[in-house]
Protein backbone atom coordinates (compact mmCIF):
# COMPACT_ATOMS: atom_id res chain seq x y z
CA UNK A 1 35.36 8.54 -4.85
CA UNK A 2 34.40 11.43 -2.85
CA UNK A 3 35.86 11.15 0.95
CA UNK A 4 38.94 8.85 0.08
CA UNK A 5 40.03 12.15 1.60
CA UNK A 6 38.78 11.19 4.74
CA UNK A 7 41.78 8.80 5.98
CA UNK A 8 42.33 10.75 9.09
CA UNK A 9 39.19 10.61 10.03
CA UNK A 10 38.17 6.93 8.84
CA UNK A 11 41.43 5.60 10.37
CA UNK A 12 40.22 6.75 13.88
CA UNK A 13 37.14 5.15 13.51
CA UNK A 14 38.32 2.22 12.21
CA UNK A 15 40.52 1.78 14.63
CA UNK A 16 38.95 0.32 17.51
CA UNK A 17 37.23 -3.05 15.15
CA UNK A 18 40.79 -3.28 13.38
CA UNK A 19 42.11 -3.18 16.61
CA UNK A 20 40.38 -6.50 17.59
CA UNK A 21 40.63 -7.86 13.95
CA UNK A 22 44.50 -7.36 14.92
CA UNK A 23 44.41 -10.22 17.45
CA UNK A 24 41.88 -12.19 16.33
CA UNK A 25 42.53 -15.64 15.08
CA UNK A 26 42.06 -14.80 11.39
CA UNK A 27 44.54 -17.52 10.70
CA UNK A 28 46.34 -18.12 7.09
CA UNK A 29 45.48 -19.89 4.35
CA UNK A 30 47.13 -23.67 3.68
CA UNK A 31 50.04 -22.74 1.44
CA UNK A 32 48.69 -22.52 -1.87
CA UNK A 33 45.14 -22.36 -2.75
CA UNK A 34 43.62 -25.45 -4.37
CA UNK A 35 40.26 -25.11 -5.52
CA UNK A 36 39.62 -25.34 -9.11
CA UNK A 37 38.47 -22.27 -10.89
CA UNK A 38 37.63 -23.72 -13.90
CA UNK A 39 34.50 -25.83 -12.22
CA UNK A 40 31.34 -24.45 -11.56
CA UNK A 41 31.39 -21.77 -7.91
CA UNK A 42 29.63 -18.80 -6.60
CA UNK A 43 31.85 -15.95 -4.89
CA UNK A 44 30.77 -13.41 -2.32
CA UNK A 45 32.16 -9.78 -3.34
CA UNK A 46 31.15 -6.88 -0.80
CA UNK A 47 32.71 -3.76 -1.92
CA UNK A 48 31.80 -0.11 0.14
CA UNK A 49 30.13 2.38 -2.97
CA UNK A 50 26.70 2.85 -2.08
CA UNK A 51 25.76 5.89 -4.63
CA UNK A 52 23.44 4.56 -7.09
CA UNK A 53 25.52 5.11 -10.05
CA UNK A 54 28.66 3.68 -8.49
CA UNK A 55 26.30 0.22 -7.33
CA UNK A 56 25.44 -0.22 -11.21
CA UNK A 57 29.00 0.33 -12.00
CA UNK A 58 30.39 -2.61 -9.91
CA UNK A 59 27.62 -4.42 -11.13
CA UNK A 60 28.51 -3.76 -14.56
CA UNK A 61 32.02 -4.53 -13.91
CA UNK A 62 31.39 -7.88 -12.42
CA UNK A 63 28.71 -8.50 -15.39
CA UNK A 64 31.98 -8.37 -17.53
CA UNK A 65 34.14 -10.89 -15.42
CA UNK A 66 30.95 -13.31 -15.00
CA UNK A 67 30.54 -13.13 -19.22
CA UNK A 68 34.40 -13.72 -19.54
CA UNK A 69 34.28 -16.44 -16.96
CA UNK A 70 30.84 -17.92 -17.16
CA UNK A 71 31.61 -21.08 -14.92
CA UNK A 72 31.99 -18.13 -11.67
CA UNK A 73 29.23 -16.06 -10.44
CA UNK A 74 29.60 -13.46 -7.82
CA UNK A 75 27.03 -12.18 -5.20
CA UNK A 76 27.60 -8.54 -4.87
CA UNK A 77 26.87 -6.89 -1.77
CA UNK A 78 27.49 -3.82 -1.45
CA UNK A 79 27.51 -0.30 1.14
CA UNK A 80 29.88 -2.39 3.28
CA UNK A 81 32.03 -0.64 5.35
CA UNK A 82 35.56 -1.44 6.85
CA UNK A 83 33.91 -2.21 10.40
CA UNK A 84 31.85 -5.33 8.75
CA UNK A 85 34.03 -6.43 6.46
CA UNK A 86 36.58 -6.89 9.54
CA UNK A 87 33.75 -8.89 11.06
CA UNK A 88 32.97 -11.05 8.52
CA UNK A 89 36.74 -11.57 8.21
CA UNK A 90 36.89 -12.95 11.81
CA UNK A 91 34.25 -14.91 11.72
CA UNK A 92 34.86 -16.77 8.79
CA UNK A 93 32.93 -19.37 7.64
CA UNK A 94 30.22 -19.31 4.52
CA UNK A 95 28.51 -15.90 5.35
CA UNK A 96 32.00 -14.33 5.12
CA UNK A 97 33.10 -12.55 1.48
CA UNK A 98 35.58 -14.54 -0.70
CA UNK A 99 36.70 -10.69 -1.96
CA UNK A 100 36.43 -7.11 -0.39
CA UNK A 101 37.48 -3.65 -1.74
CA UNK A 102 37.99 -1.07 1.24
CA UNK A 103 38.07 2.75 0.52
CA UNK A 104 40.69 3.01 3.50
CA UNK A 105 44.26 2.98 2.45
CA UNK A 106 45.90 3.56 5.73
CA UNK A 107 44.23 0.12 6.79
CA UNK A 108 46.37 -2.03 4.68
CA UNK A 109 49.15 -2.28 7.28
CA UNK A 110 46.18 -3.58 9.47
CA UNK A 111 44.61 -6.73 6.71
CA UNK A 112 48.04 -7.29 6.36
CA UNK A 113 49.71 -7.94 9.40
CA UNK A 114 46.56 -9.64 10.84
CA UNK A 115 45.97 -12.04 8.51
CA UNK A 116 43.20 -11.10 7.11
CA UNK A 117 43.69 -11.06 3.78
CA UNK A 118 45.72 -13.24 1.68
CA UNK A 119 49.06 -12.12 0.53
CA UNK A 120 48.79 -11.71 -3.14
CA UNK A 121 52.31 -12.05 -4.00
CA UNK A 122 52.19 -16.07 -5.01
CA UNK A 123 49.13 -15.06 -7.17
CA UNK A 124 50.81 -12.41 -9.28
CA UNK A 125 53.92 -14.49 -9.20
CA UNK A 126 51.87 -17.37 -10.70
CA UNK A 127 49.73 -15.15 -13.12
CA UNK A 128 53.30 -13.95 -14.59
CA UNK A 129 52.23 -10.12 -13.67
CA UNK A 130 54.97 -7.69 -12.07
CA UNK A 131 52.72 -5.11 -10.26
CA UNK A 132 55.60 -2.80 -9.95
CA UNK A 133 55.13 -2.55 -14.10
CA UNK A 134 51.50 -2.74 -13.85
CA UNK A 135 50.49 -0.09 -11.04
CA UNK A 136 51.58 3.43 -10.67
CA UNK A 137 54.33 3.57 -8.56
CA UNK A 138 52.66 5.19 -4.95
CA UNK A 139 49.10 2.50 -5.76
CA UNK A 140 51.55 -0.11 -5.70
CA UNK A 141 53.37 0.75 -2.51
CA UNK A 142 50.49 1.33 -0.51
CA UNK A 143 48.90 -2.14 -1.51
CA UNK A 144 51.73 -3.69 0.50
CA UNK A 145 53.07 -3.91 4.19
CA UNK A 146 56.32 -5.33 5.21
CA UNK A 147 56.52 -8.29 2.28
CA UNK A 148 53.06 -9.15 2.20
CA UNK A 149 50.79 -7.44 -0.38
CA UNK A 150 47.67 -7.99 0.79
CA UNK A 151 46.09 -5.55 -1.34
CA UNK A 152 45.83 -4.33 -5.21
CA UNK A 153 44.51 -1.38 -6.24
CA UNK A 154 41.04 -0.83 -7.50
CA UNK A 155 40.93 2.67 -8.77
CA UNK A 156 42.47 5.71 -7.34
CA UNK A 157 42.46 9.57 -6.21
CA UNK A 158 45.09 11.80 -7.23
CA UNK A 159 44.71 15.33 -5.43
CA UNK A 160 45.54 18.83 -7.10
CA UNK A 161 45.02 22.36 -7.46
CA UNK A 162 41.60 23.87 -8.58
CA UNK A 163 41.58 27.70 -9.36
CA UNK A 164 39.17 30.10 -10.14
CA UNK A 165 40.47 31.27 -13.82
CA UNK A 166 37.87 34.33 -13.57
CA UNK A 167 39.08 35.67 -10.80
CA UNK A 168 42.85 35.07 -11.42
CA UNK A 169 42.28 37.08 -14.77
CA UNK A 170 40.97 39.88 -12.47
CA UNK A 171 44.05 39.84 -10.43
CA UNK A 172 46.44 39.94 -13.22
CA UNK A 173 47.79 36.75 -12.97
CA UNK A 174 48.18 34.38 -15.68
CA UNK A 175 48.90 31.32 -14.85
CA UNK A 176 48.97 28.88 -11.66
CA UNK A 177 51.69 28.77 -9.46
CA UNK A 178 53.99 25.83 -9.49
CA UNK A 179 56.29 26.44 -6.42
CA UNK A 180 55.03 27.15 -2.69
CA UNK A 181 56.63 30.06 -3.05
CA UNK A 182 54.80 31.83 -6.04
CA UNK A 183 51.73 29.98 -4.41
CA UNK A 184 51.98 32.09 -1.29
CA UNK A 185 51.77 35.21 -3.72
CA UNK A 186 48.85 34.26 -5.47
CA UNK A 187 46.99 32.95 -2.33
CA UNK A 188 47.85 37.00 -0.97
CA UNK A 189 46.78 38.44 -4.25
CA UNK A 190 44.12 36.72 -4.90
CA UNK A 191 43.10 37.99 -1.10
CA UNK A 192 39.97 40.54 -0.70
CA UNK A 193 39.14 41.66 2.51
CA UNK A 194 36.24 43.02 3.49
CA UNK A 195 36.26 45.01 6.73
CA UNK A 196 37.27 42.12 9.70
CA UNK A 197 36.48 39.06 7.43
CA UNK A 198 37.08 38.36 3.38
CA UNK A 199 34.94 38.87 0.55
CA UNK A 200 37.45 36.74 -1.12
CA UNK A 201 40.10 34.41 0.38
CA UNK A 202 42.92 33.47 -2.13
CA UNK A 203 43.08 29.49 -0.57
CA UNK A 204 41.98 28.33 3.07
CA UNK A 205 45.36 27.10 4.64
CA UNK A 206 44.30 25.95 7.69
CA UNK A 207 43.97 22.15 8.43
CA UNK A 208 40.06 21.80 9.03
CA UNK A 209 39.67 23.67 5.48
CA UNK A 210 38.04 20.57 3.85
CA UNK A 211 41.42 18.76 1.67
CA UNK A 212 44.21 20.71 3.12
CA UNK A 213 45.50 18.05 5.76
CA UNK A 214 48.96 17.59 6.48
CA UNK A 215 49.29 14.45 4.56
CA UNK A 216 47.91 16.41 1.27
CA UNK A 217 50.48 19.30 2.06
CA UNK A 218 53.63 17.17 2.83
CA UNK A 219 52.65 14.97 -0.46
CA UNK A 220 53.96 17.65 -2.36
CA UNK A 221 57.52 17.49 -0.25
CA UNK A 222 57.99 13.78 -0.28
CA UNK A 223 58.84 13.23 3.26
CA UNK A 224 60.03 10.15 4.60
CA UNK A 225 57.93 9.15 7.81
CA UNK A 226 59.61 5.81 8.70
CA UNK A 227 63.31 5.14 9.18
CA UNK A 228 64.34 1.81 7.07
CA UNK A 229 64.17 0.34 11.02
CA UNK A 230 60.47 1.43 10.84
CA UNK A 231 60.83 4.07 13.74
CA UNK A 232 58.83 7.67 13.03
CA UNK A 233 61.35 10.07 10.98
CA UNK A 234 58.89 13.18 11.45
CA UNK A 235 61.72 15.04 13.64
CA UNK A 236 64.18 13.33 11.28
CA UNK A 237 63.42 14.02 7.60
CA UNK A 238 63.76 17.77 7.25
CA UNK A 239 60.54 17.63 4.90
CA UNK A 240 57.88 17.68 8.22
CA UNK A 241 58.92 20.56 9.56
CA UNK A 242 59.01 22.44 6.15
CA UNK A 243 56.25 21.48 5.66
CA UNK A 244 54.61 22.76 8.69
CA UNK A 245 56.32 25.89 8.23
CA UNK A 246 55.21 26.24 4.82
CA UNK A 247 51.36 26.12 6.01
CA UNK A 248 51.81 27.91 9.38
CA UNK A 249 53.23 30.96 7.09
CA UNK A 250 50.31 30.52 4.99
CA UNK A 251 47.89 30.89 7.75
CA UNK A 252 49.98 34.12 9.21
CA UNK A 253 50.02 36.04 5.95
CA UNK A 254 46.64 35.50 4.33
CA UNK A 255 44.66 36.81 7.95
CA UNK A 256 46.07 34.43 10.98
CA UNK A 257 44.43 31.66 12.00
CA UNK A 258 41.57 33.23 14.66
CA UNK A 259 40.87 35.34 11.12
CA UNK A 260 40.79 32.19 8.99
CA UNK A 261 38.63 30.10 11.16
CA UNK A 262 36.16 32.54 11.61
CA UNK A 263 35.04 32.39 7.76
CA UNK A 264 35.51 29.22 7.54
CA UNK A 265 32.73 28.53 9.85
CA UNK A 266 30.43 30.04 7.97
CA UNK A 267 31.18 28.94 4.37
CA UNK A 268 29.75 25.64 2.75
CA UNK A 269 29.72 21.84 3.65
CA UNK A 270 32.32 20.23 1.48
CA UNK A 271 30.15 17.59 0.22
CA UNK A 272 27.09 20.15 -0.87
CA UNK A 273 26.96 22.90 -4.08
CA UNK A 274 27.87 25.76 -1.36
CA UNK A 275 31.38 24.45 -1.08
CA UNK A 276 33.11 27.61 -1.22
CA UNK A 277 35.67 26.70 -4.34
CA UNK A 278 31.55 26.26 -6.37
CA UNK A 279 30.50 29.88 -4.33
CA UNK A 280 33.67 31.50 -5.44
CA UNK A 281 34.47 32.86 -1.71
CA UNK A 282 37.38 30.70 -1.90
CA UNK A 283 39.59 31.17 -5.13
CA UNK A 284 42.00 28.28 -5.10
CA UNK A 285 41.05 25.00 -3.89
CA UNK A 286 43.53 21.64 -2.54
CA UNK A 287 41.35 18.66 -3.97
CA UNK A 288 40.96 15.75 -4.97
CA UNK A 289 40.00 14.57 -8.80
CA UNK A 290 35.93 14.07 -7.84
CA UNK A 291 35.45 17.86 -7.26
CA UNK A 292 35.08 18.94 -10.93
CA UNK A 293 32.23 17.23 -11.75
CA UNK A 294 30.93 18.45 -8.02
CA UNK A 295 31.91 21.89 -9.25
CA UNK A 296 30.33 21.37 -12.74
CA UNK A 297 27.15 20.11 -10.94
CA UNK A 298 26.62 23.19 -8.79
CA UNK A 299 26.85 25.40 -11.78
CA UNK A 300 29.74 27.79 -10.88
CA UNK A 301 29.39 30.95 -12.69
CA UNK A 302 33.84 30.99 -13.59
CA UNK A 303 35.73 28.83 -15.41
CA UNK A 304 37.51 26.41 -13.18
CA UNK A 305 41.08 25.64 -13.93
CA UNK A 306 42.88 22.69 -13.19
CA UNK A 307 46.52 22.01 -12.51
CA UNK A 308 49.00 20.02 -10.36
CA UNK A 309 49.67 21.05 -6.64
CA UNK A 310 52.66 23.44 -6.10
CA UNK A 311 55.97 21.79 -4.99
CA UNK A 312 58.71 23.30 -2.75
CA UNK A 313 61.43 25.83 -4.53
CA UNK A 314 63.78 22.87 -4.00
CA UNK A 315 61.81 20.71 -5.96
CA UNK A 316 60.66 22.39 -9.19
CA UNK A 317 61.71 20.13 -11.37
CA UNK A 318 59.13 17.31 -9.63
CA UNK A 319 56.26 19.70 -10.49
CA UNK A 320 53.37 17.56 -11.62
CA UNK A 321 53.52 15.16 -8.88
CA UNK A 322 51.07 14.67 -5.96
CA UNK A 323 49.60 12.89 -3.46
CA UNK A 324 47.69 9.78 -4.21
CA UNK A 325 45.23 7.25 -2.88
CA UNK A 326 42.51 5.01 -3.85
CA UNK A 327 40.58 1.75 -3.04
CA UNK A 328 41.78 -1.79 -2.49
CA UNK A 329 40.77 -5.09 -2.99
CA UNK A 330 41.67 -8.14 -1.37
CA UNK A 331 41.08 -11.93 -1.01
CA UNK A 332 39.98 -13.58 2.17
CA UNK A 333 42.80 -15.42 3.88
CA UNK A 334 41.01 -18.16 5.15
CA UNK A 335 38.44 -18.63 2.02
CA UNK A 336 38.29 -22.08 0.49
CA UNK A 337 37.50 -20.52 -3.31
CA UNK A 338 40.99 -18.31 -3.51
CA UNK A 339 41.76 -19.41 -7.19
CA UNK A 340 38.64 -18.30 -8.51
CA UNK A 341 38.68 -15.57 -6.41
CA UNK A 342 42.41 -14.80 -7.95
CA UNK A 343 40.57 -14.44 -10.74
CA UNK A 344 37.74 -11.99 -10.02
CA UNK A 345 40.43 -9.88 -8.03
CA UNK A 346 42.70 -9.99 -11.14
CA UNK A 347 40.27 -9.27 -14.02
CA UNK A 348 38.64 -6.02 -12.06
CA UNK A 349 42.18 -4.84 -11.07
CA UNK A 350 44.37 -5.71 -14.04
CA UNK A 351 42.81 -6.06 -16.77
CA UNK A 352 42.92 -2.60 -18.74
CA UNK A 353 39.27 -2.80 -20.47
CA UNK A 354 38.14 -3.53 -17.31
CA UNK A 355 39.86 -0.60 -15.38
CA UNK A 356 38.85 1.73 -17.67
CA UNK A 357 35.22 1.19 -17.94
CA UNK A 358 35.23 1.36 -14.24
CA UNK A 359 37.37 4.49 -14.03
CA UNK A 360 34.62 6.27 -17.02
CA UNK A 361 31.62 5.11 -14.93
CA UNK A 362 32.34 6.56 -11.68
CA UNK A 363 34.82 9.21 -13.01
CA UNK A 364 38.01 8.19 -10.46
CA UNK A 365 41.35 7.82 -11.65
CA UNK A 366 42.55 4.49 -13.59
CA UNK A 367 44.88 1.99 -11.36
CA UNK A 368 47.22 0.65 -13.99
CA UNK A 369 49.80 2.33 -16.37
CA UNK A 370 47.92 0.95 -19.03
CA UNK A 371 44.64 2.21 -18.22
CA UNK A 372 46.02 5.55 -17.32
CA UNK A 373 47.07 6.14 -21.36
CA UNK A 374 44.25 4.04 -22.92
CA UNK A 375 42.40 5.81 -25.91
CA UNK A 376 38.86 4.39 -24.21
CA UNK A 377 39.07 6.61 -21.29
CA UNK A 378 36.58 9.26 -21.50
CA UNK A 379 37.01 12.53 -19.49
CA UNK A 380 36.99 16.28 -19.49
CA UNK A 381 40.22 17.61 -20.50
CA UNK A 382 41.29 19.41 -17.21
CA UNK A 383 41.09 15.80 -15.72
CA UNK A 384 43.89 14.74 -17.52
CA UNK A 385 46.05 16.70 -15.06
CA UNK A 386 44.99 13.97 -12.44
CA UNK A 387 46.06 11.20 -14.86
CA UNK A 388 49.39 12.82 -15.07
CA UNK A 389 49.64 12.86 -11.57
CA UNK A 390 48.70 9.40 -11.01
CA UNK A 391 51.05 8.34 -13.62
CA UNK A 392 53.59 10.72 -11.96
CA UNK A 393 56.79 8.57 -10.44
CA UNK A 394 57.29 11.37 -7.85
CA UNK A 395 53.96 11.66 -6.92
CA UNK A 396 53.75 10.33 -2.87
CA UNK A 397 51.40 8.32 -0.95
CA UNK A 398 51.44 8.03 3.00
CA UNK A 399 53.04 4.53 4.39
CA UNK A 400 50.95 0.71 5.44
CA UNK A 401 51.37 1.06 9.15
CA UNK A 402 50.80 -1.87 11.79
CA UNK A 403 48.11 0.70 13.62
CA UNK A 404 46.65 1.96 10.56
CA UNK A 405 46.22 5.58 10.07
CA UNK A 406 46.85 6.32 13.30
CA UNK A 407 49.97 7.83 13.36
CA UNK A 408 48.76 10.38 10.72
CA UNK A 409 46.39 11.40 13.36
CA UNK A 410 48.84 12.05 15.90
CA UNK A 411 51.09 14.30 12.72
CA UNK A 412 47.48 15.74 12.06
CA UNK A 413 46.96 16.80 15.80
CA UNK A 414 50.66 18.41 15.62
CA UNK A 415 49.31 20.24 12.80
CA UNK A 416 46.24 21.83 14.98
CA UNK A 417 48.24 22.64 17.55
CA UNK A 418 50.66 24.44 15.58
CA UNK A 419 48.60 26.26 13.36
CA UNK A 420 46.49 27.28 16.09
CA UNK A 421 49.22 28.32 18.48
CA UNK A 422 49.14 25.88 21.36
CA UNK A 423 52.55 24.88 19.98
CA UNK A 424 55.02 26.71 19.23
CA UNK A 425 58.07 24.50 19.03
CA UNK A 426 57.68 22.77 16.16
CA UNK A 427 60.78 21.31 16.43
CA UNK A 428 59.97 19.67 20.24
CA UNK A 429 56.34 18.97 18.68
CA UNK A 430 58.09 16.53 16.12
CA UNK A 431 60.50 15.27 18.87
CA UNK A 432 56.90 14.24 20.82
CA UNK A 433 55.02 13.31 17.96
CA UNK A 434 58.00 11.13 16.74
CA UNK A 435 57.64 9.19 20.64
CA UNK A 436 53.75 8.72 20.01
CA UNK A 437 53.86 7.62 17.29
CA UNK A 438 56.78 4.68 18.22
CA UNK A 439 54.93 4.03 21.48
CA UNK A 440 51.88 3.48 19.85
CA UNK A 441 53.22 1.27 16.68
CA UNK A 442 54.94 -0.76 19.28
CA UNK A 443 52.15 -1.29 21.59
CA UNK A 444 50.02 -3.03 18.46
CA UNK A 445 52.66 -5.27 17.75
């Protein structure tokens, strides 16, 4: 779904209501759910797609499940976001949802560790399903938070490298780059200035240029970001400051980043048909698997090209992997209808028909292995690169944290300040960073 993208952003402002769903008195459920799910019951599902196509989708998944299990029908509200659904949560009672799907990864550490949701693990246990055979490896480790998986995935977003084939073909080259390093010389060749400013920029580097975060970059190094004691390892793990190297170079070479944030301010919204990747003013793109069918949509006059993200010279036998993330579903911890809910959560998350209608109908990527290979999936070609990333056992996601996404937004804010100048330590910005980040995990304990 467009915006899964957004987990810096969405983390800070889902931060303050997660913050009080944190020490509310969410409780846990008795130990072992004992409704029946065989008798007659009605659950409450509120998921967050509002699009019109993606509300008919949900409601075409859940038509399946209620035709499978006709004894349980589900009220589906949907357009919910993460701020309500924490609300409900506290409050309990009938008005709250038996299950909720959130398009915010980085809040799992959050529904975990409060108690919000139920910890799936006795469920999956009892259902004889091993997620770590079930769920690409990254979906299933960001489903989870110290022990308790709280989560499952419900679909997912695998990001990767869109090119402009048209315009490589005018610049001689022939196919896309696969380390950072032969990425660097594209992104230069592919480079057309035009007097203080660009008619062409080879890829926007810099970290406000729609995808390109620093959690999308280091992806593609597999950093470490917590210590097995759960401290910060960003001044630890070599892989951050790479990293950051590896994108401040990128922003020196193709202009410098006064240069670079002067056209970026006056190309296209990254939501709209002017994105600059559809206008061709930009010709290689960081994204995530929704933007071909944006691209498609606009009616770009090039053929777009499609391939995995570059990995470090190190690395270049993990080509193919990436960075992934997706939604989640979950089962209210103090609901009195878990069983049957068990079962909802199970069918739309597990079982492979299921998945892959879903997945064709709102064109994300498939959350199981089976899905992922099933000849029912319908798709373009080129998006079979984001299958293979998904599928990918090196490709990365970013770690469940007590505070949610918020330590990402203090490695984020490193990033501006390096790119931009105000820092230029980097290895004292980690050092600092690293300390924020501990002082804040620790303070919402």
């Amino acid at each position: 779904m467009p915006g899964i993208s957004r987990n810096v952003m969405l983390a800070l402002a889902a931060s303050a209501s997660l913050a009080l769903l944190a020490t509310a008195c969410t409780g846990s459920p008795d130990a072992g759910a004992s409704d029946d799910p065989s008798q007659e019951t009605t659950l409450t599902f509120w998921h967050a797609w509002s699009a019109p196509s993606e509300v008919k989708a949900v409601k075409d998944l859940v038509a399946g499940f209620e035709k499978a299990h006709p004894n349980i029908h589900v009220s589906v509200v949907g357009g919910m976001t993460d701020d309500k659904i924490n609300q409900a949560l506290r409050a309990g009672g009938s008005k709250a949802p038996d299950v909720i799907s959130s398009f915010t990864t980085n809040n799992v550490g959050r529904f975990c560790s409060s108690g919000a949701l139920a910890d799936l693990g006795p469920f999956f246990e009892k259902s004889g399903i091993d997620p770590a055979k079930t769920f690409p490896k990254a979906m299933n480790e960001y489903t989870q938070f110290e022990g308790n998986r709280c989560a499952v995935p419900l679909l997912g977003d695998a990001y990767g490298l869109y090119y402009n084939k048209t315009a490589f073909e005018k610049a001689g080259i022939t196919a896309p780059p696969k380390t950072w390093s032969e990425f660097a010389a594209t992104a230069e060749k592919l480079t057309v200035p035009k007097g203080g400013t660009y008619e062409q920029l080879g890829f926007m580097p810099n970290y406000h240029g729609w995808e390109s975060t620093t959690e999308h970059y280091f992806g593609q190094f597999s950093p470490a970001y917590f210590t097995a004691e759960g401290k910060s390892n960003l001044a630890g793990d070599p892989a951050f400051e790479a990293g950051f190297t590896l994108q401040k170079k990128l922003v020196d070479d193709l202009g410098g980043f006064r240069k670079l944030e002067s056209y970026r301010t006056g190309l296209g919204d990254e939501w709209g048909p002017r994105h600059p990747f559809h206008t061709g003013q930009v010709a290689m793109q960081l994204d995530g698997e929704w933007r071909l069918g944006m691209a498609e949509e606009a009616g770009v006059d090039f053929e777009i090209g499609v391939a995995p993200l570059p990995v470090p010279d190190d690395q270049a036998d993990q080509y193919g992997k990436g960075y992934i993330t997706g939604t989640v579903a979950g089962i209210a911890a103090t609901g009195k209808k878990q069983n049957a809910a068990w079962e909802l959560v199970k069918y739309m998350t597990t079982d492979t028909d299921a998945v892959v209608g879903f997945s064709n109908a709102i064109h994300n990527v498939p959350s199981t292995l089976e899905a992922l290979k099933s000849p029912k999936l319908k798709y373009d070609p080129r998006f079979k690169t984001f299958l293979d990333i998904a599928a990918d056992p090196n490709s990365t996601t970013t770690p469940a944290s007590v505070n949610g996404g918020q330590y990402l937004v203090t490695v984020q804010q490193l990033g501006y300040d390096y790119e931009s100048g105000r820092v230029t330590d980097l290895r004292a910005g980690l050092k600092k960073a690293a300390q924020q980040i501990d002082t804040d995990i620790a303070q919402a304990r």
